[in-house]
Protein backbone atom coordinates (compact mmCIF):
# COMPACT_ATOMS: atom_id res chain seq x y z
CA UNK A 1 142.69 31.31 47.07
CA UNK A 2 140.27 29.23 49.55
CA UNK A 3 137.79 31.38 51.10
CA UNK A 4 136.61 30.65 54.10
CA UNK A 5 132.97 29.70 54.55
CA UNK A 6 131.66 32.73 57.33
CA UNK A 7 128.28 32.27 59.36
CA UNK A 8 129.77 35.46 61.17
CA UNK A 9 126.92 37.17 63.12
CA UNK A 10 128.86 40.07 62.69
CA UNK A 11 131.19 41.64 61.41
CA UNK A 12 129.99 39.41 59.01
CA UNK A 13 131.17 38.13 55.47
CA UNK A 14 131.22 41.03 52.36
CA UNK A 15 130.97 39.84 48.88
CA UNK A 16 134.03 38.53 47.15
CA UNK A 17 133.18 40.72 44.23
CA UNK A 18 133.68 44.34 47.22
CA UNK A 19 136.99 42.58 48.54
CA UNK A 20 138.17 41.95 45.32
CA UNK A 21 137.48 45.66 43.63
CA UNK A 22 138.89 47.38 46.78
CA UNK A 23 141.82 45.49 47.18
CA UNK A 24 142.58 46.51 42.85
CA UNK A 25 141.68 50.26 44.22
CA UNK A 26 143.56 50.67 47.24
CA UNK A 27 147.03 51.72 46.28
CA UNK A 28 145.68 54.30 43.54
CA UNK A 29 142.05 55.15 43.77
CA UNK A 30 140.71 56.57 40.48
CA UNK A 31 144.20 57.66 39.55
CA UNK A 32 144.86 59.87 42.51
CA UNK A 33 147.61 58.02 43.13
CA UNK A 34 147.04 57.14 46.79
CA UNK A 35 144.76 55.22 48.65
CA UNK A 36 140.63 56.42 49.47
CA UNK A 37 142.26 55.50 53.37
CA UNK A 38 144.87 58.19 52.62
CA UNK A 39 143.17 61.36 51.10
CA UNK A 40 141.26 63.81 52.45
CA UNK A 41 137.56 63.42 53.57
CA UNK A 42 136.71 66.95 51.80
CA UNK A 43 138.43 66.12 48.87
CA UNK A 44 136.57 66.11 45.61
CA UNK A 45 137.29 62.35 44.90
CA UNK A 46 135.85 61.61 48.66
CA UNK A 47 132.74 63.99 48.37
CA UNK A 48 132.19 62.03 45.05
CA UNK A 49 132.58 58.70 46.67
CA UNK A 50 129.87 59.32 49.31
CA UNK A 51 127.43 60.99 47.27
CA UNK A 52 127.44 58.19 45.13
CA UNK A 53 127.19 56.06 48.18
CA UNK A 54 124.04 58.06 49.19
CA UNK A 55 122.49 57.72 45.96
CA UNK A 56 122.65 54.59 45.35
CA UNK A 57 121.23 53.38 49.24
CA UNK A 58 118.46 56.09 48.32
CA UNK A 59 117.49 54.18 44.97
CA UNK A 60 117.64 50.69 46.59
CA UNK A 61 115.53 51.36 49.42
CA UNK A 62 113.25 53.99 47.45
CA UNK A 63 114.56 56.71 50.20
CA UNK A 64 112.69 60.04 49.51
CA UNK A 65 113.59 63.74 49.45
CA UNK A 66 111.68 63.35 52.81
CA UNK A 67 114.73 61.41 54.68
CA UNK A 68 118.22 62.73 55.36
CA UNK A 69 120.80 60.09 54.68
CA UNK A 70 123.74 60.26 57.79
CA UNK A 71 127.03 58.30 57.50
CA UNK A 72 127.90 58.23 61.34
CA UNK A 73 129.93 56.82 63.69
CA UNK A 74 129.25 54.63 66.76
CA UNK A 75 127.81 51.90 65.40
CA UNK A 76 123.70 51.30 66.26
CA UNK A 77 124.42 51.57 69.79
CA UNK A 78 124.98 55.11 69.48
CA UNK A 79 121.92 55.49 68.51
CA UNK A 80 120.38 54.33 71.65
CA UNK A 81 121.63 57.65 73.13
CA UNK A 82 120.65 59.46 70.49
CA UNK A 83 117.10 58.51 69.94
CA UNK A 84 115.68 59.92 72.74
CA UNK A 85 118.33 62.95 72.79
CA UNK A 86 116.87 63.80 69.47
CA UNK A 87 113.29 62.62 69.11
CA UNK A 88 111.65 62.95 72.89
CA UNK A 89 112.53 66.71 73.66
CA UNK A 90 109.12 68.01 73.56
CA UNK A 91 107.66 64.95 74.77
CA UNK A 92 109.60 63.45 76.96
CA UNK A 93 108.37 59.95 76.63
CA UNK A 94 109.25 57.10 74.41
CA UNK A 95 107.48 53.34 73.74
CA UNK A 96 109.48 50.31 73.06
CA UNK A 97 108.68 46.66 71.90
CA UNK A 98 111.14 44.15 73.72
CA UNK A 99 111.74 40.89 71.58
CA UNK A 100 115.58 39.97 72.80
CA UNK A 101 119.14 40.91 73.77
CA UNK A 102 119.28 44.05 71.20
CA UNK A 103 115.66 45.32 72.19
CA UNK A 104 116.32 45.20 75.65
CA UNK A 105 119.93 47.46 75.53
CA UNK A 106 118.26 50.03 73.77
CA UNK A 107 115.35 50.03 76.06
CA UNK A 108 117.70 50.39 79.27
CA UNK A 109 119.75 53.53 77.30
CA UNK A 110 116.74 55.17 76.30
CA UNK A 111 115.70 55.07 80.21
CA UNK A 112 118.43 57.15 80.57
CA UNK A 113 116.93 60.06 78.65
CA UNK A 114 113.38 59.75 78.80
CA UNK A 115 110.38 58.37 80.29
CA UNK A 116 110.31 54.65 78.52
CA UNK A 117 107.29 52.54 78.73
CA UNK A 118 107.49 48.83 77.15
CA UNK A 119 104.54 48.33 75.44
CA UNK A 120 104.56 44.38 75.11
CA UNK A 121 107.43 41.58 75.84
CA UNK A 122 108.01 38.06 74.72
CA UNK A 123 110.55 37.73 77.27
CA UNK A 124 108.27 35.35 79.31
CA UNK A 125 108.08 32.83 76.55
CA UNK A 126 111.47 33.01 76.12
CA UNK A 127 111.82 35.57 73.03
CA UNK A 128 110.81 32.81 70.29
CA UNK A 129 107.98 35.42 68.80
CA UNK A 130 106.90 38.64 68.48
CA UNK A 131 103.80 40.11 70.53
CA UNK A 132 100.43 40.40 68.77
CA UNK A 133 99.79 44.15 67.75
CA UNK A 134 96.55 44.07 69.40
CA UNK A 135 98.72 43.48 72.86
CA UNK A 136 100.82 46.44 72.28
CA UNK A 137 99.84 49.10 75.61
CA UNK A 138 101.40 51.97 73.09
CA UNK A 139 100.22 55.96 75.19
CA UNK A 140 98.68 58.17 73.07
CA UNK A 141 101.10 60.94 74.31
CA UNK A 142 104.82 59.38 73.35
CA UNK A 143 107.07 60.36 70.96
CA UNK A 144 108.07 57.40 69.35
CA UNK A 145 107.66 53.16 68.95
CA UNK A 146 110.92 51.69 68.92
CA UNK A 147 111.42 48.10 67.90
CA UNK A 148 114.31 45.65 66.58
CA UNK A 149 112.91 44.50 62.87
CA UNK A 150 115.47 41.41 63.30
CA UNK A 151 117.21 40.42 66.85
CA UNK A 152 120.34 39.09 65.58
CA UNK A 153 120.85 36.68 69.05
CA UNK A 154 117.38 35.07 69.03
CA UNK A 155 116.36 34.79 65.78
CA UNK A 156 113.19 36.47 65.40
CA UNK A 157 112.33 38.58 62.61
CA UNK A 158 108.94 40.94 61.71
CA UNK A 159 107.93 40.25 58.95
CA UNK A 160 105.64 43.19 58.63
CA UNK A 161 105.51 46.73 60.15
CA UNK A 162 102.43 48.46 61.58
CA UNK A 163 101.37 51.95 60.44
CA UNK A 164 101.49 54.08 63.42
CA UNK A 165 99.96 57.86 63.93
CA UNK A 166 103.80 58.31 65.56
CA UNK A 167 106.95 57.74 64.36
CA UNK A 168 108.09 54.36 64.09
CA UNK A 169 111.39 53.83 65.09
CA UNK A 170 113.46 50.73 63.99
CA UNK A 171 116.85 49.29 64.42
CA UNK A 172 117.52 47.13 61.51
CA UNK A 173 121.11 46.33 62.13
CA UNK A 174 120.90 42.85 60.89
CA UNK A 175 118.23 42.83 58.08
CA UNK A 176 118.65 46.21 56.46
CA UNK A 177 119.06 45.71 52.57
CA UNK A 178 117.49 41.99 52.28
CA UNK A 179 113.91 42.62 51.95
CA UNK A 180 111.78 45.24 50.44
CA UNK A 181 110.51 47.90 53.52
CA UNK A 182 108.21 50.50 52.78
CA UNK A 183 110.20 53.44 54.14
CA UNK A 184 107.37 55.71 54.59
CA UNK A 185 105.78 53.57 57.45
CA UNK A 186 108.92 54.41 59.63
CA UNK A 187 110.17 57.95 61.22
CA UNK A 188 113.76 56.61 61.43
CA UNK A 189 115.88 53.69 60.22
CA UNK A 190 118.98 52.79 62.00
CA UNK A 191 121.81 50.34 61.55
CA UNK A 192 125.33 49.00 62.05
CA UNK A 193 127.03 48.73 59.11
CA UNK A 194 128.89 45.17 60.00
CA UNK A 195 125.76 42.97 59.22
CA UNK A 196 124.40 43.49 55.89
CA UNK A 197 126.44 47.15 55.00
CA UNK A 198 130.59 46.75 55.10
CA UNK A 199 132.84 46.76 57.58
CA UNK A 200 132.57 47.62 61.36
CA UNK A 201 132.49 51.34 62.24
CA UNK A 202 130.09 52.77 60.64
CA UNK A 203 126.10 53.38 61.15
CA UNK A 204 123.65 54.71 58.78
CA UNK A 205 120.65 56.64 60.06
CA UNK A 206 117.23 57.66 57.90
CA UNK A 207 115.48 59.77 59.39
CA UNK A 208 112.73 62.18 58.71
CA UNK A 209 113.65 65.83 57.98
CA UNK A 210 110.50 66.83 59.75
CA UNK A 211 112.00 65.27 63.16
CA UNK A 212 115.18 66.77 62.92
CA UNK A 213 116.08 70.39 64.86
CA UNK A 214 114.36 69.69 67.89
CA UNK A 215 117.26 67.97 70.32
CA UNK A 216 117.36 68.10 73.61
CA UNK A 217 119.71 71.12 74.73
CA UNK A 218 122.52 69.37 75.87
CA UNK A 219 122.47 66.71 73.22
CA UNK A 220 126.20 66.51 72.10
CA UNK A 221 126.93 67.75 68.24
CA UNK A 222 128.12 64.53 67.40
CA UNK A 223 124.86 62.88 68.02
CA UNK A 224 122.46 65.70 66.92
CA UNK A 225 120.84 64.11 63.55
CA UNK A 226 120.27 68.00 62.68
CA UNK A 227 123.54 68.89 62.99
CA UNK A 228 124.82 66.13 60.87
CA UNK A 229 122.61 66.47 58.28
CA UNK A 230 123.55 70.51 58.22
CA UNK A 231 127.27 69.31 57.79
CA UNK A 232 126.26 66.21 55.59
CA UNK A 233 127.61 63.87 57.80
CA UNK A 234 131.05 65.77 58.10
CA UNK A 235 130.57 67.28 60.93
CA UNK A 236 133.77 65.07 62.22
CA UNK A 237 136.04 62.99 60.06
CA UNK A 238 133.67 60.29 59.24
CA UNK A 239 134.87 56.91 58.41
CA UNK A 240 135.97 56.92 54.85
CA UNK A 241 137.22 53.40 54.11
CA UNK A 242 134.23 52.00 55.71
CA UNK A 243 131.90 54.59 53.46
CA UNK A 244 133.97 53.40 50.50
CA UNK A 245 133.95 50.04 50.96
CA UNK A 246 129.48 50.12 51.85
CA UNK A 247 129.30 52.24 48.47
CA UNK A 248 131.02 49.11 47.26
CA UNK A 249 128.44 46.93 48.79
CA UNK A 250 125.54 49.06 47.28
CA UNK A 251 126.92 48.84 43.91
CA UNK A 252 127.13 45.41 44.28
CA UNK A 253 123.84 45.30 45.24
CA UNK A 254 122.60 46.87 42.17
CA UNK A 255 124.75 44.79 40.11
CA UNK A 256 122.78 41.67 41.20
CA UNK A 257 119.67 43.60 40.47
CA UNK A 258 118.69 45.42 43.45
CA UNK A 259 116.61 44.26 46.30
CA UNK A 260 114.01 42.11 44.76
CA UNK A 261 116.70 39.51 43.59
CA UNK A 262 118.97 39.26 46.88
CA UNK A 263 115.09 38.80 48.57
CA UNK A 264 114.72 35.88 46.51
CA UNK A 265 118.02 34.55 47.51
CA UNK A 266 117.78 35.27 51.24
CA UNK A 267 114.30 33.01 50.91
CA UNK A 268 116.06 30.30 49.52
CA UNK A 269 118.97 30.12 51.73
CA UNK A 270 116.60 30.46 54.72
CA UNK A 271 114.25 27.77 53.30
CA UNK A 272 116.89 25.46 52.92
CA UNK A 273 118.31 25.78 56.19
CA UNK A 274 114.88 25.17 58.11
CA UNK A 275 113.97 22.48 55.92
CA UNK A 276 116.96 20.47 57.01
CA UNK A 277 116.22 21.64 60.99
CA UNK A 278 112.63 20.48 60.98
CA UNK A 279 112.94 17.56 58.98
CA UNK A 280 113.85 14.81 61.17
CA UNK A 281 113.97 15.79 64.83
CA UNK A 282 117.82 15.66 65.17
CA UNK A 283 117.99 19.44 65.39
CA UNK A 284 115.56 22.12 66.49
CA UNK A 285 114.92 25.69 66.42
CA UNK A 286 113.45 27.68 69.22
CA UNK A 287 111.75 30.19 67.15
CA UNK A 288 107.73 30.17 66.61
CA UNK A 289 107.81 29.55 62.36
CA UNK A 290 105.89 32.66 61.93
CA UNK A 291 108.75 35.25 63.28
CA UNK A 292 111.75 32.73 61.93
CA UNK A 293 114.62 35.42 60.68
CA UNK A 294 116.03 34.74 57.39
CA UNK A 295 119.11 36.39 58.51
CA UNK A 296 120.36 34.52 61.81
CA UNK A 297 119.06 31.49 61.95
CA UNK A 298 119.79 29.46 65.49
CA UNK A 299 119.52 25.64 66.18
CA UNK A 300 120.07 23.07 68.96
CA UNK A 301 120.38 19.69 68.85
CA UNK A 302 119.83 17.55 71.96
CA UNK A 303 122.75 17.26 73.71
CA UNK A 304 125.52 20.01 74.64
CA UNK A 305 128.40 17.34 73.48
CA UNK A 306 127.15 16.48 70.27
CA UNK A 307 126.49 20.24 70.03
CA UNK A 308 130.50 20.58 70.62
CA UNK A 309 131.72 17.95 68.29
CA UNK A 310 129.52 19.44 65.56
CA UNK A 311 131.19 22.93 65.80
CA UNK A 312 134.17 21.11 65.91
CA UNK A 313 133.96 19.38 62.45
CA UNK A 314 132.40 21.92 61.20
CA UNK A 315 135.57 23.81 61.20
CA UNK A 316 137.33 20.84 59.82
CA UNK A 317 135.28 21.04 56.84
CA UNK A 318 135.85 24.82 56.71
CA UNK A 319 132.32 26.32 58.01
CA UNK A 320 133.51 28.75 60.86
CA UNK A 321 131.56 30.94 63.23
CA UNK A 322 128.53 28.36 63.38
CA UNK A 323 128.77 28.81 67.07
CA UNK A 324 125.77 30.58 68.99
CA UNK A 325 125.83 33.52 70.85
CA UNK A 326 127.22 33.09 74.59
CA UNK A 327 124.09 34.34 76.11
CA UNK A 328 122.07 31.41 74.20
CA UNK A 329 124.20 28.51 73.48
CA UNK A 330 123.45 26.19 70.73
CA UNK A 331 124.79 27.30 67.26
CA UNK A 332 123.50 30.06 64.55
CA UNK A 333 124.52 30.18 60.98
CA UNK A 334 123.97 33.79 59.90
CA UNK A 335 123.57 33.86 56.31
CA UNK A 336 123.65 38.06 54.87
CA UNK A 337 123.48 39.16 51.84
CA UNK A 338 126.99 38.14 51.56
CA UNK A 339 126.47 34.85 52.18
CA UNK A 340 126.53 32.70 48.90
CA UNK A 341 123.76 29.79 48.06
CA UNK A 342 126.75 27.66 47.61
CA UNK A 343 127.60 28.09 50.96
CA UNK A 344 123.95 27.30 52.48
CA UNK A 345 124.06 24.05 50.55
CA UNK A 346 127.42 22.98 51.96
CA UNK A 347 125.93 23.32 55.38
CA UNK A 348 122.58 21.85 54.80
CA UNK A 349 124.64 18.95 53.46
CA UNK A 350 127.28 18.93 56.06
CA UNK A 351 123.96 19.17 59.01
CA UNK A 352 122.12 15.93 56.56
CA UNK A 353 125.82 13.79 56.99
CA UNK A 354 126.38 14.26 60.74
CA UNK A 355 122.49 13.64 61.26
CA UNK A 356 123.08 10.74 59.70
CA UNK A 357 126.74 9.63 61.59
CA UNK A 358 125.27 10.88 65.16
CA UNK A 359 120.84 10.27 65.07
């Protein structure tokens, strides 16, 4: 079978390896004789199947007995709602860092719940960097610092984390699982699972247990992080194929051997791809090379037409979703863990032949 080459933004691509071991599993998981889509969420075989999914995220992030581990639903923008529902009772005040599209929704939700004060922008230079620390207006008297460690629309990426007296909050939708992150710096960790996790329909949340059991009153069950770790994340049916199939991906994950390696390859995929963008003026990236993401990685070239006939035959030679988001224009290649080397050099080389047909 061809496979498609994906530059999905998300959902995004999963390894062929995951697609391949779930599709031999899914008429008769481990000899239950029906499918993990078909049994029962408290079953033994489930409970076993998650646990081992928790364990396994645990060891590849070097999660301590600190965190709970959820498996929820409503994808990261859930946890918009749920943030401030949960974490700015007592003080009802939050901070937030705006750097794009996905900074900026969860900074208008949290409004909604608490007192929010944006402690630094870079929407005046058009969202091509992150703000200097030292410009950060963070209060003294707020419960939390939320930021986006990788905004999957613009491009930008931190590439380090402060240490904060409060708890750092971070949605890492888009760039959980490809780098090394010392998990300590950060209260909570939030993200949608169709990135760099498994399928849509799913979000994983690591929070500290020492912020937990202090929600707002009429905070919902569903979104109460202490209710959900009481239940251990079955506090409604969770999504069990999608759980199944991340497990998957975290196996996988350790199969390559763990996070240091698929690092490595992000690096080198990333490399590549800016090498070919700043090499001979023909395309161009908007992002400030010190905040480039090595997930999402947009480009222009200079005029909307030639911009049009490249998506175009890039399709013909089988590299789809290349286009950029609506709000943005110009085209992205997001290249996950998922993404293969082999398919990084078959668009640097592709990008090298029409710079060379069209400059």
């Amino acid at each position: 079978m061809s496979r498609t080459i994906n530059f999905s933004a998300g959902p995004a691509a999963l390894p062929l390896e995951v697609l391949e071991k779930a599709k031999a599993e899914l008429l008769d998981f481990r000899s239950s004789g029906m499918s993990v889509m078909e049994m029962s969420h408290r079953s033994a075989v489930f409970l076993e199947v998650l646990k081992e999914a928790e364990s396994n995220l645990r060891f590849l992030l070097g999660i301590s007995d600190d965190y709970h581990v959820l498996f929820l639903q409503g994808g990261a923008t859930a946890q918009f709602s749920a943030l401030p529902m949960n974490l700015a009772a007592s003080i009802p005040r939050a901070d937030y860092l705006d750097t794009g599209s996905w900074s900026r929704k969860a900074i208008k939700e949290g409004a909604k719940f608490c007192d929010v004060n944006v402690v630094a922008s870079s929407e005046q230079g058009g969202y091509t960097r992150i703000p200097d620390l030292a410009d950060w207006n963070i209060r003294k008297d707020t419960a939390f610092l939320h930021l986006c460690s990788n905004e999957t629309i613009g491009g930008v990426q931190f590439k380090s984390f402060p240490s904060l007296e409060i708890p750092l909050v971070a949605d890492m939708s888009s760039d959980i699982l490809s780098r090394k992150i010392e998990i300590n710096k950060f209260g909570l960790i939030y993200a949608g699972a169709q990135k760099n996790i498994g399928p849509a329909g799913l979000a994983i949340v690591i929070v500290r247990k020492d912020l937990c059991g202090q929600a707002k009153n009429e905070t919902p069950s569903f979104l109460d992080y202490s209710a959900q770790a009481e239940s251990e994340s079955m506090l409604n049916t969770p999504p069990t194929f999608t759980i199944y199939l991340a497990g998957l991906v975290f196996s996988w994950l350790l199969d390559k051997g763990g996070i240091s390696v698929i690092e490595k390859e992000n690096e080198e995929k990333a490399s590549a791809l800016y090498q070919v963008i700043d090499s001979g003026g023909f395309y161009s990236c908007p992002v400030d090379p010190e905040f480039r993401s090595n997930m999402n990685v947009p480009f222009r070239i200079n005029t909307e037409e030639l911009e049009k006939i490249f998506l175009d035959k890039a399709e013909q030679n089988g590299m789809f979703n290349l286009k950029g988001h609506r709000s943005v224009g110009g085209m992205r290649a997001s290249i996950y863990n998922a993404v293969p080397v082999s398919w990084v050099e078959e668009l640097v080389a592709f990008m090298n032949d029409f710079e060379n047909e069209y400059g």
